[in-house]
Protein backbone atom coordinates (compact mmCIF):
# COMPACT_ATOMS: atom_id res chain seq x y z
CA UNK A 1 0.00 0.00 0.00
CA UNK A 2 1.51 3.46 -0.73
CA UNK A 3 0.71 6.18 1.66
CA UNK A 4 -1.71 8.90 0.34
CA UNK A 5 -1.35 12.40 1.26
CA UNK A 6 -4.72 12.13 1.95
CA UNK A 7 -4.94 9.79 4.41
CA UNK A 8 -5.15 10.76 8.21
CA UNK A 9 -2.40 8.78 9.30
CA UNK A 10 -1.75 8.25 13.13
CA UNK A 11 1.70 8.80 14.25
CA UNK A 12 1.10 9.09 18.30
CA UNK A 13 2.81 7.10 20.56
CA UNK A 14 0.82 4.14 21.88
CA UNK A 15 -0.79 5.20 25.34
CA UNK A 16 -3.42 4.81 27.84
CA UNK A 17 -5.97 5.96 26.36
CA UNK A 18 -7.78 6.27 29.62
CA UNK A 19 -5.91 8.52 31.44
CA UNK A 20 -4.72 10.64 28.45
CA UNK A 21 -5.45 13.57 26.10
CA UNK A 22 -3.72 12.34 23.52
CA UNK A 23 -5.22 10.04 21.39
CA UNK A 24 -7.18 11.55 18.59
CA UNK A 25 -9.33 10.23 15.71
CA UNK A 26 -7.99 8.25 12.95
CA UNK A 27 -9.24 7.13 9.65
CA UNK A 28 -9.66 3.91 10.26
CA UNK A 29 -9.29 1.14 7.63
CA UNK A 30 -10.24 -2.56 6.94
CA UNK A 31 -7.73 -5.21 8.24
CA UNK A 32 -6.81 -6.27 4.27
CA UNK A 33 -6.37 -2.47 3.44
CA UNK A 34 -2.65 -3.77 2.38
CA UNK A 35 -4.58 -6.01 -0.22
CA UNK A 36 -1.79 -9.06 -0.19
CA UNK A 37 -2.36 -12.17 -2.07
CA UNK A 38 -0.32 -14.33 0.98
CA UNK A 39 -2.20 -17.11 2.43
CA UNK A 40 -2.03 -19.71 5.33
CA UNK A 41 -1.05 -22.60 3.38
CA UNK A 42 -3.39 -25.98 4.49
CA UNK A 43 -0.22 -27.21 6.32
CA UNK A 44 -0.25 -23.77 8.48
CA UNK A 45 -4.25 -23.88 9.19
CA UNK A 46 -3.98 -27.44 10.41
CA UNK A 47 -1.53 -26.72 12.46
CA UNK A 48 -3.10 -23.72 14.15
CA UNK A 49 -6.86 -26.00 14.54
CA UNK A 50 -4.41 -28.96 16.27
CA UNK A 51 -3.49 -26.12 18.92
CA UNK A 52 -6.94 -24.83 19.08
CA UNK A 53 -8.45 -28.20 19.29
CA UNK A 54 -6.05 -29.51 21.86
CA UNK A 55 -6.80 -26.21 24.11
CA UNK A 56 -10.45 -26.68 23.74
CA UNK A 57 -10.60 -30.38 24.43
CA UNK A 58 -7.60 -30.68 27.01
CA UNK A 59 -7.11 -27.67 28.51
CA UNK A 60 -7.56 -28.27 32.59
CA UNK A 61 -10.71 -25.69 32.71
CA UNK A 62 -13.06 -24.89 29.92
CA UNK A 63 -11.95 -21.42 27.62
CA UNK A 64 -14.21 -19.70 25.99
CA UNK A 65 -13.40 -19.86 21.74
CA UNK A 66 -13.99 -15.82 21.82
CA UNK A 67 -10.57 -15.83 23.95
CA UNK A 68 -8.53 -18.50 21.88
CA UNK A 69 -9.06 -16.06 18.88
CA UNK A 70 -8.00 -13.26 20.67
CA UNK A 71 -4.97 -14.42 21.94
CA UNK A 72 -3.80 -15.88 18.28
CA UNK A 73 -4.39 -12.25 17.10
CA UNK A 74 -2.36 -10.73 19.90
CA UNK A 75 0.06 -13.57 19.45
CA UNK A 76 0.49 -12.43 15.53
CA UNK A 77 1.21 -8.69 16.57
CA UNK A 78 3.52 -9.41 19.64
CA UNK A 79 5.83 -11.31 16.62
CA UNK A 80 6.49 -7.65 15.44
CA UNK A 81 8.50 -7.34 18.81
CA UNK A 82 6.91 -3.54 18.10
CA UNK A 83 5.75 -1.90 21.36
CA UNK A 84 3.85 0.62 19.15
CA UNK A 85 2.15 -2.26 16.97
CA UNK A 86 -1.24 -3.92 18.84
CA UNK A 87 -4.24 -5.95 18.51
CA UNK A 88 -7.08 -4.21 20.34
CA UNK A 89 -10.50 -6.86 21.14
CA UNK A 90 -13.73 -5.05 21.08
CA UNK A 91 -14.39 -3.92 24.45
CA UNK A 92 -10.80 -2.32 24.10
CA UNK A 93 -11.47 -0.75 21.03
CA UNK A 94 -14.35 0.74 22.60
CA UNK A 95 -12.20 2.01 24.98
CA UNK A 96 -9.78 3.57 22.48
CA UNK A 97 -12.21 5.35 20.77
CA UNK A 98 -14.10 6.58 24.29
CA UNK A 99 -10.83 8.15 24.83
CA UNK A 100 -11.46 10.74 21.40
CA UNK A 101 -13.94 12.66 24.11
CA UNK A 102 -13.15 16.01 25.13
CA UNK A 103 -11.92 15.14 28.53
CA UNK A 104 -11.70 12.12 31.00
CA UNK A 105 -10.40 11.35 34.33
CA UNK A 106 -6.82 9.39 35.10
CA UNK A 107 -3.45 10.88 35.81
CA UNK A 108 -2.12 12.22 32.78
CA UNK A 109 0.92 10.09 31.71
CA UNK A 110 2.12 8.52 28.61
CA UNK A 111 4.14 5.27 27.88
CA UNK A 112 4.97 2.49 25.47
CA UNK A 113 4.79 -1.42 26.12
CA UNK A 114 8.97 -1.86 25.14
CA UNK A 115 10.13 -5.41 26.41
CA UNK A 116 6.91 -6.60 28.47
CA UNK A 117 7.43 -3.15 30.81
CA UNK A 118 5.11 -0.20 30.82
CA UNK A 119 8.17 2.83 29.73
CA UNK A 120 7.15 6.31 30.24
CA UNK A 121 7.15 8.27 27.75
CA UNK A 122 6.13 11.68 29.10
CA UNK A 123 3.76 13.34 31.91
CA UNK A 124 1.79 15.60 30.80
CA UNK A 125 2.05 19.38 32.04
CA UNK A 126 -0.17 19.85 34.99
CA UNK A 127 -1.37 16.65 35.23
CA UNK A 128 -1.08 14.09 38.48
CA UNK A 129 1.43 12.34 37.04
CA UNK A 130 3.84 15.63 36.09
CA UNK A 131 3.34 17.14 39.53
CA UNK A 132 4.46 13.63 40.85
CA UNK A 133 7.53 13.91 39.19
CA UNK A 134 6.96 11.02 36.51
CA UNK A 135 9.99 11.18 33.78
CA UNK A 136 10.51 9.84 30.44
CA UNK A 137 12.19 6.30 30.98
CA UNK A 138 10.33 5.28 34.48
CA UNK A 139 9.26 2.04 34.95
CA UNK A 140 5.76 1.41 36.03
CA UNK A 141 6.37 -1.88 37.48
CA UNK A 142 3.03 -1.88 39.61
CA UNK A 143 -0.75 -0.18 39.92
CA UNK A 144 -2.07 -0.24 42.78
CA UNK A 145 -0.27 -3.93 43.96
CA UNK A 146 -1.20 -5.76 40.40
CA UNK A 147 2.53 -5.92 39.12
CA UNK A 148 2.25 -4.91 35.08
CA UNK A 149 4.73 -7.31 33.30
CA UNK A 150 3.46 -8.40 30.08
CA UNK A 151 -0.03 -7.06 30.28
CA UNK A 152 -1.35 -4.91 27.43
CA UNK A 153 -2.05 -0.85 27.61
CA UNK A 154 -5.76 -1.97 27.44
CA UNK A 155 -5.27 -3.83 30.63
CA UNK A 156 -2.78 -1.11 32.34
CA UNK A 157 -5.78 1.36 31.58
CA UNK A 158 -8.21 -0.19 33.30
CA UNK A 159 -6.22 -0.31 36.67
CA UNK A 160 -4.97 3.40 36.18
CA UNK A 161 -8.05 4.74 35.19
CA UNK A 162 -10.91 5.98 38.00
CA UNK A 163 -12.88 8.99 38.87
CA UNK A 164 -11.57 11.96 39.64
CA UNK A 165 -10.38 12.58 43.17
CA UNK A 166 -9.83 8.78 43.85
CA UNK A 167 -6.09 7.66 44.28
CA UNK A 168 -3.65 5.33 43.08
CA UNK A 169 -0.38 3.96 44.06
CA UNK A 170 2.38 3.07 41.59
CA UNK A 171 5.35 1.04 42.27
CA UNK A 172 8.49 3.41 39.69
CA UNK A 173 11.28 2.09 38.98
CA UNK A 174 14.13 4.80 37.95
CA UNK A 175 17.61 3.41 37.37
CA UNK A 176 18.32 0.66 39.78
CA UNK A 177 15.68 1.23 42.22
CA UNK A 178 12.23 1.27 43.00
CA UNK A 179 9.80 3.86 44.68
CA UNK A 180 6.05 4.00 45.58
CA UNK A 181 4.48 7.00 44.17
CA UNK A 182 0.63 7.89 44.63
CA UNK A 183 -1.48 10.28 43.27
CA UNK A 184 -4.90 11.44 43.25
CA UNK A 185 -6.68 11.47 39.58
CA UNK A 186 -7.69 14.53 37.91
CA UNK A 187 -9.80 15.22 34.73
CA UNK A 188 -7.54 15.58 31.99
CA UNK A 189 -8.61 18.06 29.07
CA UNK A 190 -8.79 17.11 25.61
CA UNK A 191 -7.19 20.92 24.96
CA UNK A 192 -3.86 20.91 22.36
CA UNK A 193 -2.35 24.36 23.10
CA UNK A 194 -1.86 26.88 25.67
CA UNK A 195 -0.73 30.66 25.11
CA UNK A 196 0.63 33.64 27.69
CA UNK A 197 2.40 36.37 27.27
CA UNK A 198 5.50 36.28 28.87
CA UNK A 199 5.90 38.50 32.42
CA UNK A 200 8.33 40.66 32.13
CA UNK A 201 8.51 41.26 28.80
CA UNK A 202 4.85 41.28 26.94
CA UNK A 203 6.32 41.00 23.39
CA UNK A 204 7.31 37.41 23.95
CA UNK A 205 4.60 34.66 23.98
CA UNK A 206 5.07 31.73 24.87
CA UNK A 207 2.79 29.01 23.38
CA UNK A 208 2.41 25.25 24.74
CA UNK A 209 1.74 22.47 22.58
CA UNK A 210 0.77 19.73 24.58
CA UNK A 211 0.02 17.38 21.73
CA UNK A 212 -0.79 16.91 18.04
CA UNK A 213 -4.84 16.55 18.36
CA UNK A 214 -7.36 16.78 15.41
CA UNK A 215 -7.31 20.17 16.03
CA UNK A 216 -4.24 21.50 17.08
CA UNK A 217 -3.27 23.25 13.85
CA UNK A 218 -6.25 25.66 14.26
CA UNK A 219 -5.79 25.93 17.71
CA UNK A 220 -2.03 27.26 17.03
CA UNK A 221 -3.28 29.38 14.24
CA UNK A 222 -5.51 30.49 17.06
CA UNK A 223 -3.21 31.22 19.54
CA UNK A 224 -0.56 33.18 17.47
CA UNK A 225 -3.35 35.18 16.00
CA UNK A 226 -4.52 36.45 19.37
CA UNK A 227 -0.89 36.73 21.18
CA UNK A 228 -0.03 39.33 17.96
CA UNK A 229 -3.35 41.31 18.89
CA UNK A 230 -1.99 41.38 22.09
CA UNK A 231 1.38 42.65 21.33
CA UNK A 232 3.45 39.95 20.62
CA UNK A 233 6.14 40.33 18.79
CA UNK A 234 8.55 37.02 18.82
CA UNK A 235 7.36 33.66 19.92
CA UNK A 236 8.74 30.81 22.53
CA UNK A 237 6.93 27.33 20.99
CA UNK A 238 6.88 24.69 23.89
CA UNK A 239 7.21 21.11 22.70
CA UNK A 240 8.59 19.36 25.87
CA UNK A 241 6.59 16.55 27.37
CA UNK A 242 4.80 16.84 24.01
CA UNK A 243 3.90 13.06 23.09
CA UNK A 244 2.93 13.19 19.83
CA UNK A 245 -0.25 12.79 17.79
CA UNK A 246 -1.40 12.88 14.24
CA UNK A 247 1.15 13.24 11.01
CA UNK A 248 -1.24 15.09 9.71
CA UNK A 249 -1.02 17.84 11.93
CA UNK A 250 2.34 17.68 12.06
CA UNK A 251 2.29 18.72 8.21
CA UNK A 252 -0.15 21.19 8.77
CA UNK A 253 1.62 23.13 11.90
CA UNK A 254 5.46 22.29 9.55
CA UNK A 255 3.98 24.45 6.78
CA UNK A 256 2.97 27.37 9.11
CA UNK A 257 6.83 27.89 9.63
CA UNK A 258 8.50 26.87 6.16
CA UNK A 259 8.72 28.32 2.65
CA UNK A 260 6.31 26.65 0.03
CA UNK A 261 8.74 23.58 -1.24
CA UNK A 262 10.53 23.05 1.77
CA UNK A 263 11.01 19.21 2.78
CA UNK A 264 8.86 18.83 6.21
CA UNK A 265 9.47 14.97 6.20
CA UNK A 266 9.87 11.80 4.90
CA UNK A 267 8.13 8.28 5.11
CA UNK A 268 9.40 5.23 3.76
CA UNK A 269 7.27 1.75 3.94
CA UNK A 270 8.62 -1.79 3.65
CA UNK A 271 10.74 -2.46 0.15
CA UNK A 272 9.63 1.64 -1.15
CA UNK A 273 11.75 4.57 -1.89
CA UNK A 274 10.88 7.53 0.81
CA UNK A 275 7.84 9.37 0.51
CA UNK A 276 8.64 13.70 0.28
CA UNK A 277 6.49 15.61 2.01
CA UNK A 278 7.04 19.61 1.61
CA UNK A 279 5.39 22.71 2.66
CA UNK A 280 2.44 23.65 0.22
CA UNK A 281 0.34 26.44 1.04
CA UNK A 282 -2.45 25.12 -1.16
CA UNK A 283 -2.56 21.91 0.31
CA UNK A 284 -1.95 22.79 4.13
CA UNK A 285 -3.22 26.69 4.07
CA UNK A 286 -1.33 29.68 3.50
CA UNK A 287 -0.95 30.81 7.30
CA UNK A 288 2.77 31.81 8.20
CA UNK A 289 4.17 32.50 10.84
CA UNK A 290 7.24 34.64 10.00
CA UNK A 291 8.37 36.31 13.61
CA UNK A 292 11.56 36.05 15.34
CA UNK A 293 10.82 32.34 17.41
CA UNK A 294 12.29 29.33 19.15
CA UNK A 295 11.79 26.24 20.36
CA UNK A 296 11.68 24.35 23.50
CA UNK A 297 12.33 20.34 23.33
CA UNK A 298 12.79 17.36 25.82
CA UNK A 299 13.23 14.03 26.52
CA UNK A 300 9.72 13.91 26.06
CA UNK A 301 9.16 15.48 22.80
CA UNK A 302 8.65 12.29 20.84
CA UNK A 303 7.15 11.55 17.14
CA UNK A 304 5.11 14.09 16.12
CA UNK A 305 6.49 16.52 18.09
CA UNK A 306 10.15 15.65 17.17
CA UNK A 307 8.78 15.70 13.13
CA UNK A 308 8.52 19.29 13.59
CA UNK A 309 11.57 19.84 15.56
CA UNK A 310 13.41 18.23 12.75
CA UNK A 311 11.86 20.43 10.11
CA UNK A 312 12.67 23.67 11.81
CA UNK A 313 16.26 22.22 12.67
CA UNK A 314 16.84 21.26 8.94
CA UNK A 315 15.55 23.67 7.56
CA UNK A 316 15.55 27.28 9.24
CA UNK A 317 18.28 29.11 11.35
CA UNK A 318 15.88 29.05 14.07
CA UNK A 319 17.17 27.18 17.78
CA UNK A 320 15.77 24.30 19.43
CA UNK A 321 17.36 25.03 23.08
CA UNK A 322 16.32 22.24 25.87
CA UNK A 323 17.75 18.37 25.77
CA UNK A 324 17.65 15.72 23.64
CA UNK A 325 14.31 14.25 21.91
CA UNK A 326 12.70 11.10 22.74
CA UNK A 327 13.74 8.97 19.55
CA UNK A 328 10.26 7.74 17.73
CA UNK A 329 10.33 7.39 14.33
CA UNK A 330 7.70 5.59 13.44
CA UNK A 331 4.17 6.01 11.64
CA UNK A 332 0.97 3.84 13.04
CA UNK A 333 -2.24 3.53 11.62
CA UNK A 334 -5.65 2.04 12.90
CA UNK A 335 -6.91 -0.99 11.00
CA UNK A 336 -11.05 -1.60 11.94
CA UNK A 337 -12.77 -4.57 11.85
CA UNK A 338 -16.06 -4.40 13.59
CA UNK A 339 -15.87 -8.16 14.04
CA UNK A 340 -12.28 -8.69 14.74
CA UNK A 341 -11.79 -5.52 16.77
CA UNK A 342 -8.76 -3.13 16.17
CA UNK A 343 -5.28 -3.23 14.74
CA UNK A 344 -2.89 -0.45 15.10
CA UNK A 345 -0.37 -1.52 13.16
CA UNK A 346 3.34 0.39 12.37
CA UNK A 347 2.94 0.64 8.48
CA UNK A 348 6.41 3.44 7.86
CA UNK A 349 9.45 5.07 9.49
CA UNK A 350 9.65 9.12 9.44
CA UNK A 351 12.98 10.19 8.04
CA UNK A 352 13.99 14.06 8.59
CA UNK A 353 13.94 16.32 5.77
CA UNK A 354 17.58 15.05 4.72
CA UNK A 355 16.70 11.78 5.32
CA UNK A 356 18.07 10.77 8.42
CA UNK A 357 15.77 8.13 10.36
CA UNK A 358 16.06 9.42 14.34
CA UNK A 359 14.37 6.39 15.96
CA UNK A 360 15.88 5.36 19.64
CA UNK A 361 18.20 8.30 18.72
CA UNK A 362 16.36 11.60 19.31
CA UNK A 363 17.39 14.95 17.97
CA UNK A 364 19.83 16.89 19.76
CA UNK A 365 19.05 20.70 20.49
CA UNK A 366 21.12 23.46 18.76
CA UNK A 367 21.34 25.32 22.53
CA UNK A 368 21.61 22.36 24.94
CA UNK A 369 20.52 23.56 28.74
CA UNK A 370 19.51 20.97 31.28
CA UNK A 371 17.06 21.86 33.47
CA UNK A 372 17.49 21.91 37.01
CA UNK A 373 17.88 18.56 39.08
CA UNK A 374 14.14 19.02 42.09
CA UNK A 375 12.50 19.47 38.11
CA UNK A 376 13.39 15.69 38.22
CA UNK A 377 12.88 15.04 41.82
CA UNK A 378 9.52 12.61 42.59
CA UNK A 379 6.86 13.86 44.56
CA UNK A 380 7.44 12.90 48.64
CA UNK A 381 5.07 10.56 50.17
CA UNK A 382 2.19 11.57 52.74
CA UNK A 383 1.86 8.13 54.04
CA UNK A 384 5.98 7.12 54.21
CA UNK A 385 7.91 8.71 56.37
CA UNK A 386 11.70 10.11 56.61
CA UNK A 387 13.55 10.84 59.42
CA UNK A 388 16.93 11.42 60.55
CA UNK A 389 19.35 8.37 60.39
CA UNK A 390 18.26 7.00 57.00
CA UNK A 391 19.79 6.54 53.71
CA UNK A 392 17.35 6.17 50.79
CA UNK A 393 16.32 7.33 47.56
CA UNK A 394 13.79 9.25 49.58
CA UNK A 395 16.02 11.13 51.38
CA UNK A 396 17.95 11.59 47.87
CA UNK A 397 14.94 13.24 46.42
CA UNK A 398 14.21 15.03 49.91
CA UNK A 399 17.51 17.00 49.44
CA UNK A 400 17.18 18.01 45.97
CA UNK A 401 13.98 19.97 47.09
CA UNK A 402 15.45 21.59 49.98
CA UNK A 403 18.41 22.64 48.02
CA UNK A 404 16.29 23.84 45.55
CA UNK A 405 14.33 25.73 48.21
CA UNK A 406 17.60 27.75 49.96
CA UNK A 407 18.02 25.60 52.68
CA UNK A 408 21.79 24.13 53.67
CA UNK A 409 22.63 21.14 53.68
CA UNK A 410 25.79 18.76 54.18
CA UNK A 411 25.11 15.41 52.93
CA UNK A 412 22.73 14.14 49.90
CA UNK A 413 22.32 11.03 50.26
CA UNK A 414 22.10 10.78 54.38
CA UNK A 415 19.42 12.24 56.95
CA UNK A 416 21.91 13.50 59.35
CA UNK A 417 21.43 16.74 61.99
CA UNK A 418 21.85 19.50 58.95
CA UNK A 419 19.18 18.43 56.81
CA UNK A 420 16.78 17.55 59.85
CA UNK A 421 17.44 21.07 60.99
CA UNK A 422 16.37 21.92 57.39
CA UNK A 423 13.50 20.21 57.56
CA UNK A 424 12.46 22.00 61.02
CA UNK A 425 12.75 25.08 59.12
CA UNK A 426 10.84 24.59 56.60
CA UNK A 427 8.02 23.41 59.12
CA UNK A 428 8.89 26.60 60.93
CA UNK A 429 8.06 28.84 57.96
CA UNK A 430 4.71 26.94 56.96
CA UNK A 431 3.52 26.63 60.49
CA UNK A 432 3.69 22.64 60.76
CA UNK A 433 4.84 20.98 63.93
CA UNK A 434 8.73 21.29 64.14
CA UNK A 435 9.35 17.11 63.96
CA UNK A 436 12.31 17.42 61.92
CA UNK A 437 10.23 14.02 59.90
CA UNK A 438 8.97 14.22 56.39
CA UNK A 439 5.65 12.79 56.58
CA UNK A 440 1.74 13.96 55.89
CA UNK A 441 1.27 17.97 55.51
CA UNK A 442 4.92 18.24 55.53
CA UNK A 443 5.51 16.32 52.36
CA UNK A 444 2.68 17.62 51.12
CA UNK A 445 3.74 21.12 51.65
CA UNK A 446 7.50 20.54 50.39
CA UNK A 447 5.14 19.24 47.27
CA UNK A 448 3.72 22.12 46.97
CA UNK A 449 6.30 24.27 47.17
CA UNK A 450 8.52 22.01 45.03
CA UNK A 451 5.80 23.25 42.23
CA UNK A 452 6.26 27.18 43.26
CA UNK A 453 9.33 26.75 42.86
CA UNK A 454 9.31 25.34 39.38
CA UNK A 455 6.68 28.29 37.96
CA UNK A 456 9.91 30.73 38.59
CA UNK A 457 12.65 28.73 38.02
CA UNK A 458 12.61 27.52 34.17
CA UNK A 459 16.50 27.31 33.11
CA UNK A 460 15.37 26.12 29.67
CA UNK A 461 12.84 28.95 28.80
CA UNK A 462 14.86 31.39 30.65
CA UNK A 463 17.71 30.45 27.82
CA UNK A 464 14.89 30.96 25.27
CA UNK A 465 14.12 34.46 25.73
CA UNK A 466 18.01 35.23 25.98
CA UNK A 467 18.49 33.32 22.71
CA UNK A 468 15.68 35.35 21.46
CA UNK A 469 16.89 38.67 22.49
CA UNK A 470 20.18 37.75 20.47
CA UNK A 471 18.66 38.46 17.43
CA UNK A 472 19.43 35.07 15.66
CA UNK A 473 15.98 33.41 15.48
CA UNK A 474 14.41 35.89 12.89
């Protein structure tokens, strides 16, 4: 099958669609949209009824024959060894396209199904799971006790999902170890992109987009329209912790900042030169947005996202200033059978516009600033408690906040007297009970303020406006 510019092709990253904004509305198509002539020879079918029969008939409890099929069709896809390829039944499909709504309730975090584990991808801003501290790489080894090896993103939705204002505890595992981590879930809006003017200096907006959405192109259109009626006059484009979404407003948002003929990407399918896809204002639209601008990018600016990080990289003078991308370059599109249920099948690879295929490799930043260390710290417990004498990864993460926060300390890695004595401060300045222990409204408030502190302290976009005020970017 050769990919038609016409198509609405899905290139998001695989997620749980319950507790996500990210999955949008696809085009779906038949299961034999590829129309091959390849057939199970006799030999093959037989051998596929012995298996079936012998499960049937000898199998130590009765199975149903719904759930034989179903597991052969997951078995098929799980061959790819793809973590973005999978076989969805019915009542999962349903659940995939329940999550096109315009809102719904979980915690706001994205990952991939890479080597039976559930992977992070990103947390999305403002969400439970990017106040907790979630990061792109964490293991989700556990929800709520039910460990997640090998299970499907179906199955992982169902135990993350729940109404808002109920909680859930997740085992992380970051680097060698393991934490607990629980949150309370929120109602996550089906909203693309954010805009503000910038507060000391009202000629620089800066504009969020949190994914690549059905409508995200018009809401950027949207949003640069109004920031210029409000006196904008140079631009600050957020793509960090941005997931992803549809190729097809990937295009559409490329050709805002490119010349008519400019390559935006490539896509290349199985035994097929590439695919060119350039900037067309007949095809895409004609609006442009020609101000002075840069970009912001992270380890969790994947696929989408990272399609139009290349295309500015390649082809403008313009800066990407953050950290490296996530590394996804790979195109996915839905497959419907009412019967059979859904496939979401990887069908291409997305090449940069000279070519170059960044999968598991990411795309380096032209103005590489790391943001500060608490922006990585996890959220403290309410229910655990630390106290003076221990040595943990708590305690680790407990003295990148009160670092962060102005408060002295002599070790890192060990409660001793200086950081309890920090810790009685900080109760001392909020009004808690001077314990010197990090437990309940303490961690809570140190949670808090961890997020106060974050509002004002943005290394990354601080860099941006300087890099913008060089003069470079226009």
């Amino acid at each position: 099958m050769k990919l038609s510019k016409g198509l609405k092709w899905f290139s998001a990253l695989l997620v749980t669609t319950s507790v996500l904004s990210t999955t949008v509305p696809v085009t779906a198509a038949p299961f034999s949209l590829f129309g091959s002539k390849e057939q199970l020879s006799d030999e093959d079918i037989q051998k596929i009824q012995e298996v079936y029969r012998s499960i049937r008939e000898g199998y130590i409890e009765e199975i149903d024959k719904e759930k034989i099929l179903e597991g052969a069709l997951k078995g098929m896809v799980s061959a790819t060894e793809d973590p973005y390829s999978e076989y969805f039944n019915k009542e999962e499909s349903t659940a995939f396209d329940n999550a096109m709504s315009d809102s719904f309730e979980g915690i706001g975090v994205q990952f991939q199904v890479k080597g039976g584990e559930m992977v992070v991808i990103s947390a999305l801003d403002d969400t439970p799971a990017s106040k907790a501290g979630l990061q792109p790489n964490d293991v989700i080894v556990s929800v709520d006790g039910t460990e997640l090896k090998d299970k499907t993103t179906q199955e992982v939705m169902k135990l993350i999902r729940g109404p808002k204002g109920s909680e859930v505890k997740l085992v992380i595992r970051r680097g060698g170890s393991n934490f607990d981590v629980k949150l309370t879930r929120d109602t996550i809006p089906n909203y693309s992109v954010t805009s503000n003017l910038d507060e000391q200096d009202k000629t620089i907006a800066h504009i969020k987009i949190i994914q690549f959405g059905e409508n995200t192109a018009k809401e950027l259109e949207n949003a640069v329209k109004k920031a210029r009626e409000d006196g904008a006059k140079s631009f600050i484009f957020d793509l960090r912790n941005d997931p992803g979404g549809l190729l097809s407003q990937a295009l559409a948002i490329g050709n805002m900042f490119l010349k008519d003929g400019d390559v935006i990407l490539q896509t290349q399918e199985r035994g097929s030169d590439p695919t060119v896809f350039s900037a067309d204002s007949k095809l895409y639209g004609d609006f442009k947005i020609t101000e002075p601008y840069v970009f912001l990018v992270d380890g969790g600016s994947a696929s989408a996202s990272e399609i139009l990080a290349a295309a500015i990289k390649e082809n403008t003078k313009h800066d990407l200033v953050g950290e490296k991308t996530f590394g996804k370059g790979t195109v996915q599109q839905v497959l419907n059978q009412s019967d059979l249920g859904e496939l979401k099948l990887t069908i291409a690879k997305w090449l940069t516009p000279k070519g170059d295929w960044i999968h598991k490799q990411g795309i380096e930043p032209t103005v590489a600033v790391e943001q500060e260390p608490v922006a990585k710290a996890v959220s403290l417990s309410y229910d655990d408690t630390l106290a003076k004498g221990q040595s943990n990864d708590g305690v680790k993460n407990l003295a990148l906040i009160l670092k962060a926060l102005g408060y002295e300390l002599e070790s890192t890695e060990y409660f001793d007297d200086k950081m309890e004595a920090a810790v009685k401060a900080f109760q001392k300045d909020k009004g808690l009970t001077e314990d010197g222990q990090v437990t309940g409204k303490t961690a809570d408030a140190l949670n808090e303020a961890t997020r106060d502190y974050l509002k004002t302290h943005d290394a990354q976009y601080d860099k941006a406006k300087e890099v913008l005020k060089q003069g470079n970017n226009s």
